[in-house]
Protein backbone atom coordinates (compact mmCIF):
# COMPACT_ATOMS: atom_id res chain seq x y z
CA UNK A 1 70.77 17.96 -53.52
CA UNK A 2 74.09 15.87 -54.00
CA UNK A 3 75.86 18.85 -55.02
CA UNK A 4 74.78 20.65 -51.53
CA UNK A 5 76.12 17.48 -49.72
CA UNK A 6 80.18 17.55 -51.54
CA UNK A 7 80.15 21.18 -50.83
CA UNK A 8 79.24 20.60 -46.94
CA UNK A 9 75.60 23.00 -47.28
CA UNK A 10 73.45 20.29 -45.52
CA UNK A 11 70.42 22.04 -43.88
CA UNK A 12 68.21 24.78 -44.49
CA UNK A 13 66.75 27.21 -41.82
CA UNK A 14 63.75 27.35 -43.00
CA UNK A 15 61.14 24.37 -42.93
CA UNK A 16 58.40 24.99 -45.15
CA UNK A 17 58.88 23.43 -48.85
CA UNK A 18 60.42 25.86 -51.33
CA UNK A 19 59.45 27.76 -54.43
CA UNK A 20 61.46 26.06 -57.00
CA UNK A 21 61.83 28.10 -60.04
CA UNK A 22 65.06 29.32 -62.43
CA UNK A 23 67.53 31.83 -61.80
CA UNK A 24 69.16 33.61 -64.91
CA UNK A 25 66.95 32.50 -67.68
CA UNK A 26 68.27 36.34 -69.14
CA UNK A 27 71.03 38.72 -68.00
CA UNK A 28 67.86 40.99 -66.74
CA UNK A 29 66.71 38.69 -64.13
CA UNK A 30 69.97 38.50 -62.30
CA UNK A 31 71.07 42.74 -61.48
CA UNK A 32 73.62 43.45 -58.41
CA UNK A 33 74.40 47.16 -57.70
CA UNK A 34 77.92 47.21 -55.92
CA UNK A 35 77.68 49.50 -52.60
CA UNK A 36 81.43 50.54 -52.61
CA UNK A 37 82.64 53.90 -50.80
CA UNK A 38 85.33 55.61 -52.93
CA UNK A 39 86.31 59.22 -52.44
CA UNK A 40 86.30 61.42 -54.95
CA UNK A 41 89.30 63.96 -54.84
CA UNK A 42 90.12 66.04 -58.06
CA UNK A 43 93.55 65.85 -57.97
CA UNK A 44 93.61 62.14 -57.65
CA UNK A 45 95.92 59.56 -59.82
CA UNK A 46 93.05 57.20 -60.70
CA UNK A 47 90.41 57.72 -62.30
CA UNK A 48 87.12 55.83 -60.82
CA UNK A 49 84.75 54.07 -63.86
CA UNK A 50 81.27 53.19 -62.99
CA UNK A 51 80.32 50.55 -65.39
CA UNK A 52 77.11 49.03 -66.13
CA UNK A 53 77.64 45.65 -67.71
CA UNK A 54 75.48 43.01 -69.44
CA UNK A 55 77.00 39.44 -69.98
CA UNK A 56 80.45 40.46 -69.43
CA UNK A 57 82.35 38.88 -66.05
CA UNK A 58 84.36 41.51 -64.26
CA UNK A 59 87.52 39.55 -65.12
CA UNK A 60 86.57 39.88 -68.99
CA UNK A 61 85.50 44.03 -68.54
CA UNK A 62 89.58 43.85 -66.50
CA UNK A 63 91.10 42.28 -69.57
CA UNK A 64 89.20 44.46 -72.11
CA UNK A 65 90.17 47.55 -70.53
CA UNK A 66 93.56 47.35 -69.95
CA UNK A 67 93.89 46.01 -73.89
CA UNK A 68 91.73 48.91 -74.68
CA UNK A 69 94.21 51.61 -73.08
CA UNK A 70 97.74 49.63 -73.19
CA UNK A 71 98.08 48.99 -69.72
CA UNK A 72 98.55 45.79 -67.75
CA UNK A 73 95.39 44.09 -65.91
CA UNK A 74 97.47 44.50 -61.81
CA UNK A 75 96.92 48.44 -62.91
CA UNK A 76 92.98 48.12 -63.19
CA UNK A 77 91.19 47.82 -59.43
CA UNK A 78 88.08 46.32 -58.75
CA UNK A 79 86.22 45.98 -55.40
CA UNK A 80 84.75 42.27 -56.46
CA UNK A 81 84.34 39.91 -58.90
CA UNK A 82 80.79 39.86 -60.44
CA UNK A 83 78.87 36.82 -62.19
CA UNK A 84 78.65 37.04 -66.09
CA UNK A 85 75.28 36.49 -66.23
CA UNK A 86 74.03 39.12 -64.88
CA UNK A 87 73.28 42.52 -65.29
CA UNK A 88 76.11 45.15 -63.29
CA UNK A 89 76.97 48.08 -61.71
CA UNK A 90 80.28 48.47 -60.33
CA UNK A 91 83.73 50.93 -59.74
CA UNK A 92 86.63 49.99 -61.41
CA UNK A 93 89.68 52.33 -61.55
CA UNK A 94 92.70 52.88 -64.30
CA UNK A 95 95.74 55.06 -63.72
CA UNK A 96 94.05 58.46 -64.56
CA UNK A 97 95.04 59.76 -68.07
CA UNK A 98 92.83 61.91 -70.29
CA UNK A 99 90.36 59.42 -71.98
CA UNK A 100 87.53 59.07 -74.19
CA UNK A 101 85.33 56.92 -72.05
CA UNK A 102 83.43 55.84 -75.13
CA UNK A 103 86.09 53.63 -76.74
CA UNK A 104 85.82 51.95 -73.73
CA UNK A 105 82.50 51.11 -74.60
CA UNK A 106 80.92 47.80 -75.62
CA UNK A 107 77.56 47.67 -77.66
CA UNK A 108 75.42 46.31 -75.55
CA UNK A 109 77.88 45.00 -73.05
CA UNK A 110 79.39 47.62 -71.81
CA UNK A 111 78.59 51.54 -70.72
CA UNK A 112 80.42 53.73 -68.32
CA UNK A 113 78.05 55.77 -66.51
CA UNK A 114 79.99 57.87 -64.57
CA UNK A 115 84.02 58.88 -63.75
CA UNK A 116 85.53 60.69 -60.93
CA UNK A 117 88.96 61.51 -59.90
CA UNK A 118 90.65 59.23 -56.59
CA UNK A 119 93.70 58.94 -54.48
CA UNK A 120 93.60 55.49 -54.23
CA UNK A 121 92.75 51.97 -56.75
CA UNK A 122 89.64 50.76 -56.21
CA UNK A 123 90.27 47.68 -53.98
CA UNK A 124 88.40 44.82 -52.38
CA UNK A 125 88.33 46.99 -48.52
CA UNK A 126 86.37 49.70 -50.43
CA UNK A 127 83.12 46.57 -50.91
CA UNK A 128 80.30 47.09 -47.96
CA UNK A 129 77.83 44.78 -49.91
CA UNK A 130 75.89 44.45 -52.98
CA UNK A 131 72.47 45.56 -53.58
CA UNK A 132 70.51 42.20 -55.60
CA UNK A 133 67.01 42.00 -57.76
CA UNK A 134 66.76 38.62 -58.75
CA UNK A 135 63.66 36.97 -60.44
CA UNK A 136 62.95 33.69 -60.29
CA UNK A 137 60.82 31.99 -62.94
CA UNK A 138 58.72 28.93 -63.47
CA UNK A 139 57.22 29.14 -59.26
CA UNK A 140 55.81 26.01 -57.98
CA UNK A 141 54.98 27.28 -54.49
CA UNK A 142 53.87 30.60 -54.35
CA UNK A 143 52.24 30.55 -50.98
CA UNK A 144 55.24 29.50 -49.24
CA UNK A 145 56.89 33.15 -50.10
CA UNK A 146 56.01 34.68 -47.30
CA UNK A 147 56.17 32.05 -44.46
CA UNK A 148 59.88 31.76 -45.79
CA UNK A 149 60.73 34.55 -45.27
CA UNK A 150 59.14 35.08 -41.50
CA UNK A 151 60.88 32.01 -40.65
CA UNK A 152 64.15 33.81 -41.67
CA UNK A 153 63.60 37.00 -39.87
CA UNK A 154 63.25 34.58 -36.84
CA UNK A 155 66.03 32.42 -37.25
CA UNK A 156 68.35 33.87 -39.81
CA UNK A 157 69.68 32.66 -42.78
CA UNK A 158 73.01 29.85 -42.84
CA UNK A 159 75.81 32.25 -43.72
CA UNK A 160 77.41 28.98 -46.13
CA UNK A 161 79.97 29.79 -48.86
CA UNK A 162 78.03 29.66 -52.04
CA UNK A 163 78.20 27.41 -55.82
CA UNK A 164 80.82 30.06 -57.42
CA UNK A 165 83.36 29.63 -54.32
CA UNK A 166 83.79 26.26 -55.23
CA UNK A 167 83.88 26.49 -58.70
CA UNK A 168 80.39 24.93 -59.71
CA UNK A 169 81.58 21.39 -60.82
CA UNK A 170 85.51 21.49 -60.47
CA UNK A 171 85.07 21.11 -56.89
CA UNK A 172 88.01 23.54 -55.63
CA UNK A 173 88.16 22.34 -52.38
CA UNK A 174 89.03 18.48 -52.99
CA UNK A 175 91.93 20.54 -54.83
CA UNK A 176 93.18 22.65 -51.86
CA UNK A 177 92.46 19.25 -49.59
CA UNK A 178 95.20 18.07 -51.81
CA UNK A 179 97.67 21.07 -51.62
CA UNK A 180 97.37 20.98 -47.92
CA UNK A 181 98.12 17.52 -47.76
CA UNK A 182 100.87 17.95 -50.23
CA UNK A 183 99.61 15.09 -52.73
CA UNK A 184 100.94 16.91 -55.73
CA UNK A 185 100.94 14.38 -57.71
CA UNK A 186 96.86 13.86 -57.67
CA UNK A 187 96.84 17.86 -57.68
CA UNK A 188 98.83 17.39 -60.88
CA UNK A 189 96.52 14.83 -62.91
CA UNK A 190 93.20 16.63 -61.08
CA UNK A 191 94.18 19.77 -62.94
CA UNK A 192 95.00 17.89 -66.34
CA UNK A 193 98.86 18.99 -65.30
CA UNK A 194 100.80 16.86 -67.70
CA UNK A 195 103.56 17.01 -65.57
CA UNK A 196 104.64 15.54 -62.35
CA UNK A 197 104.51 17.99 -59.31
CA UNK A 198 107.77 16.45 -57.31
CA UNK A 199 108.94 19.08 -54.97
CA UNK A 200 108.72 23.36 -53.95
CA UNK A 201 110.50 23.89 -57.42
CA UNK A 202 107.77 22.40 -59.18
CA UNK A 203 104.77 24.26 -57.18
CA UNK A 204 106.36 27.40 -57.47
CA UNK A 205 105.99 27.27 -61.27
CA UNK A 206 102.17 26.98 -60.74
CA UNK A 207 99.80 29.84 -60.72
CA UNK A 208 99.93 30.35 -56.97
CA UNK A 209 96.97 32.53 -57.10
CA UNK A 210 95.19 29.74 -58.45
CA UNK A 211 96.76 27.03 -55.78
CA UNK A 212 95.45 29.68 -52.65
CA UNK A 213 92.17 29.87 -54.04
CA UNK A 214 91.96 26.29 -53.44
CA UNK A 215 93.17 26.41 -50.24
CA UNK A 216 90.56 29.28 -49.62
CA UNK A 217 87.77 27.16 -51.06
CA UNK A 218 89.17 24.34 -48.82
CA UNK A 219 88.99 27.02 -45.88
CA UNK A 220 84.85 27.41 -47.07
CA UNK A 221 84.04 24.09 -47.14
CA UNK A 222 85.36 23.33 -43.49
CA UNK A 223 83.37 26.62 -42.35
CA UNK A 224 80.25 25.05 -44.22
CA UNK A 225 80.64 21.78 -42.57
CA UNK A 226 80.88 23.96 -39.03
CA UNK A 227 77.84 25.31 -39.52
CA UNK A 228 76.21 22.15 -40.90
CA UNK A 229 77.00 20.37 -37.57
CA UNK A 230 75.87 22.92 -35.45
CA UNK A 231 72.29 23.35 -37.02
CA UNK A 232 72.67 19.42 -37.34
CA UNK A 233 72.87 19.46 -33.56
CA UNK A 234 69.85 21.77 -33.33
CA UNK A 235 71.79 24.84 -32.12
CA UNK A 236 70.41 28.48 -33.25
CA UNK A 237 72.85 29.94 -35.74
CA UNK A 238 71.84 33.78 -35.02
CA UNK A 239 71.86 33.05 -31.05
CA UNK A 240 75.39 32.63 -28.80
CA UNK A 241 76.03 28.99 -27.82
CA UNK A 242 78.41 28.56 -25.21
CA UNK A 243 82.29 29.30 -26.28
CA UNK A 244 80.90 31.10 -29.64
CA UNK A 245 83.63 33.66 -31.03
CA UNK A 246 82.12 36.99 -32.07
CA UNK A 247 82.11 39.22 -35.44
CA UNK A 248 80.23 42.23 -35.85
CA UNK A 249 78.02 41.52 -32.63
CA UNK A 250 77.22 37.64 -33.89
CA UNK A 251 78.24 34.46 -33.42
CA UNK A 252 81.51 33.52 -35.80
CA UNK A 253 83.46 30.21 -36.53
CA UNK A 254 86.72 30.40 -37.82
CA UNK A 255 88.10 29.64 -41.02
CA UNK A 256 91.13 27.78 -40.41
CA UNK A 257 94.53 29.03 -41.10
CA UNK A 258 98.10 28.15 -39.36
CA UNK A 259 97.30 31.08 -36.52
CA UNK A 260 93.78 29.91 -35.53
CA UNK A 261 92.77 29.92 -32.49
CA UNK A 262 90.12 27.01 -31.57
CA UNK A 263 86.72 28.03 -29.79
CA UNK A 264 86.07 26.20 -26.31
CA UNK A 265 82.64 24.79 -25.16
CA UNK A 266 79.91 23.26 -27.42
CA UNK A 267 81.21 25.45 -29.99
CA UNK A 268 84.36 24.22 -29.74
CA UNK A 269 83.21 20.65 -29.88
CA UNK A 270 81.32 21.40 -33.04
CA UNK A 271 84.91 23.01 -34.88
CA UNK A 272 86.99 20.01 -32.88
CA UNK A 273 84.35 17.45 -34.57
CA UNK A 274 84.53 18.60 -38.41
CA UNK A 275 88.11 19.00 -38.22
CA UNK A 276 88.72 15.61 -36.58
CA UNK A 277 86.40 13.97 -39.67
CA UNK A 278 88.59 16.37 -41.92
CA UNK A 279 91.48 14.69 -40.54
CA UNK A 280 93.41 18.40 -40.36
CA UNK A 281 94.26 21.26 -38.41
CA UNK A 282 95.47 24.90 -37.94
CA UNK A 283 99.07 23.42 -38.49
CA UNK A 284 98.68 21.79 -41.90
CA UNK A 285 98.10 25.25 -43.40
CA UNK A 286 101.59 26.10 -42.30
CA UNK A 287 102.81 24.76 -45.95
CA UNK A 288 106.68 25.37 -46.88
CA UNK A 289 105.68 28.08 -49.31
CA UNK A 290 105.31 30.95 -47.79
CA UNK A 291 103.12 32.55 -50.21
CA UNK A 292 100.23 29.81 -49.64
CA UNK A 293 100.48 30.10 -46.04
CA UNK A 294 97.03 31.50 -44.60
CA UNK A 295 96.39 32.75 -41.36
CA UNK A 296 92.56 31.95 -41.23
CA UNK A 297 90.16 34.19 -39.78
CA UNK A 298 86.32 34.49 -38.88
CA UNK A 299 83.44 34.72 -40.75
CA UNK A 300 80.14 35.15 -38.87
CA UNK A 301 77.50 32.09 -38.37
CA UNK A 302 74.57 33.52 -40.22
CA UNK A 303 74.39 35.71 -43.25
CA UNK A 304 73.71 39.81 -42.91
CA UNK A 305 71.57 40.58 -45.04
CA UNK A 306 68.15 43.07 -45.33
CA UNK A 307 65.50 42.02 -47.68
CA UNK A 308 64.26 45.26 -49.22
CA UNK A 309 61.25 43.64 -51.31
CA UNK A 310 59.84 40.36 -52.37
CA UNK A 311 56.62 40.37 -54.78
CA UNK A 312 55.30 38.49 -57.33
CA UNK A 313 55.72 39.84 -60.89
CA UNK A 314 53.77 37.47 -62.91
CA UNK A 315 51.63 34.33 -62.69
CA UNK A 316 54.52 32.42 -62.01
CA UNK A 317 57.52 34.87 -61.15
CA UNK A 318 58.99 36.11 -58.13
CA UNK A 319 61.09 38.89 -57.22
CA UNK A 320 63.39 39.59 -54.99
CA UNK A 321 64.91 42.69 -53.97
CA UNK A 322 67.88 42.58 -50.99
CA UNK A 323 71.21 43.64 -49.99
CA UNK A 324 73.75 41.06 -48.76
CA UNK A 325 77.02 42.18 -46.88
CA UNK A 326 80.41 41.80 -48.52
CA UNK A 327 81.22 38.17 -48.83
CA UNK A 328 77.65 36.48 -48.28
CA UNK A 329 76.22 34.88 -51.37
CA UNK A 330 73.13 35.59 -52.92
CA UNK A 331 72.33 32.18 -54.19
CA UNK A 332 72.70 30.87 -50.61
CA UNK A 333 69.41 33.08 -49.64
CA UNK A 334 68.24 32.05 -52.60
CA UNK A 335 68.65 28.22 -51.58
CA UNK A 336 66.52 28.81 -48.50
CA UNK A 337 63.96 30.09 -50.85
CA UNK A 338 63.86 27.58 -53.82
CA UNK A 339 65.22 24.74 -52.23
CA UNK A 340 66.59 23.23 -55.58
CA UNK A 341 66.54 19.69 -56.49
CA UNK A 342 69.52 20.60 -59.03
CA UNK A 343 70.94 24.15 -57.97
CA UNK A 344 71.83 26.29 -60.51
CA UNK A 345 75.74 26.41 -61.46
């Protein structure tokens, strides 16, 4: 689809035509069960919420909460962000006071199913994965269910950034491509600033949060161009090629930052290649504010992830059952799978 193309996901692993079909038609279809390890101790400061939410994001549950109990959002944790339409279950901790967990509560929206006592805030290292049951509706292709997925087990699954990490149609990236190249002034009328952006004084009034999560998604969209090129030069992405980097016992590219390091042989080619088209390098992310600076890092090649079930529920429905590790997307698998003419953002 065009939208795969701007946001660099060019190839599938898998061959065989897909199933087509709708995600999210209801809440239901869409549920993710966090897999977070928090310890409980009794004489802990926070106090750990496990919430089970319905068409709420987990921004929206943050902001709720903290209105709820007078408290600012920073003092809420969360160990990741989860879609809004979907159905939820996820740890979120507040500083621990003695509370009626039922005013908390949103008809319909929002339960708390559990609370324990903690040392620490829930936080983004506490995330192993997320368990997923998706079903998709409106199947074309039935039959091809199961050779898709034997043709993943084989060859793995593109570990690509997904839709949401470049903000469906506001294209984040083109807006860190900007920051990096310090072209304020089209960062300025590309987020309807009316404003000029001159110089530092100017950025520094921004919502830098906001301004690194472009860079970020500009970070993704390099990596997804990486691994475009090296499937586009027929490499395997869950085998070693020669010069790979390695994560967690597979191959890795890295996501660039002013202290990358660049991989050598054909893997180094690939990373030299996209970079070369991108017209950037480890350097450029070395911006004058400190607080956008990135380092970069690695993220591996293909996507960890253990399909638990996959079944048909009705004459036309699938579902799928799986667990993805922290920071793979679920509607990436799901690409391989449906192989949208329009995806779904």
């Amino acid at each position: 689809s065009q939208i795969d193309k701007e946001l660099g996901l060019l190839f599938y692993a898998s061959d065989i035509p897909g199933l087509g079909g709708r995600i999210k038609e209801r809440p239901e279809d869409f549920i993710v069960v966090e897999n977070s390890i928090v310890e409980p101790d009794s004489s802990g400061n926070h106090l750990v919420l496990v919430i089970w939410k319905k068409d709420l994001s987990t921004r929206e549950v943050v902001e709720l909460i903290a209105k709820k109990l007078g408290i600012g959002k920073k003092a809420v944790g969360v160990a990741g962000m989860k879609d809004k339409r979907a159905v939820a279950i996820q740890k979120i901790s507040i500083p621990y006071k003695d509370v009626d967990l039922r005013e908390l509560e949103v008809e319909g929206h929002l339960k708390i199913l559990g609370a324990f006592r903690a040392k620490r805030k829930v936080r983004v290292g506490y995330l192993r994965g997320n368990f997923f049951k998706i079903v998709v509706r409106g199947v074309k292709n039935l039959g091809a269910l199961n050779e898709i997925i034997a043709q993943l087990r084989e060859r793995g699954c593109p570990n690509y950034y997904g839709y949401q990490r470049f903000g469906g149609r506001t294209r984040n990236h083109e807006l860190g491509r900007l920051i990096i190249e310090g072209n304020y002034d089209l960062l300025a009328s590309r987020m309807g600033l009316r404003k000029r952006i001159s110089g530092v004084k100017d950025v520094l009034r921004l919502d830098l949060r906001l301004l690194r999560f472009f860079i970020n998604s500009y970070q993704s969209y390099l990596f997804n161009l990486m691994v475009s090129e090296r499937m586009r030069r027929g490499h395997p992405i869950n085998e070693f090629i020669d010069g790979d980097f390695v994560k967690g016992g597979k191959p890795a590219f890295p996501l660039i930052g002013y202290k990358s390091k660049l991989p050598r042989g054909e893997a180094g080619d690939i990373v030299e290649s996209v970079l070369e088209r991108e017209g950037v390098g480890p350097e450029d992310f070395k911006l004058e504010i400190r607080k956008l600076r990135d380092k970069g890092g690695l993220r591996k090649v293909p996507m960890t992830y253990r399909l638990l079930k996959a079944g048909i529920c009705s004459e036309n429905d699938v579902i799928l059952s799986f667990w993805l590790e922290k920071g793979c997307y679920a509607t990436v698998l799901l690409r391989e799978f449906c192989k949208w003419s329009e995806p779904p953002i």
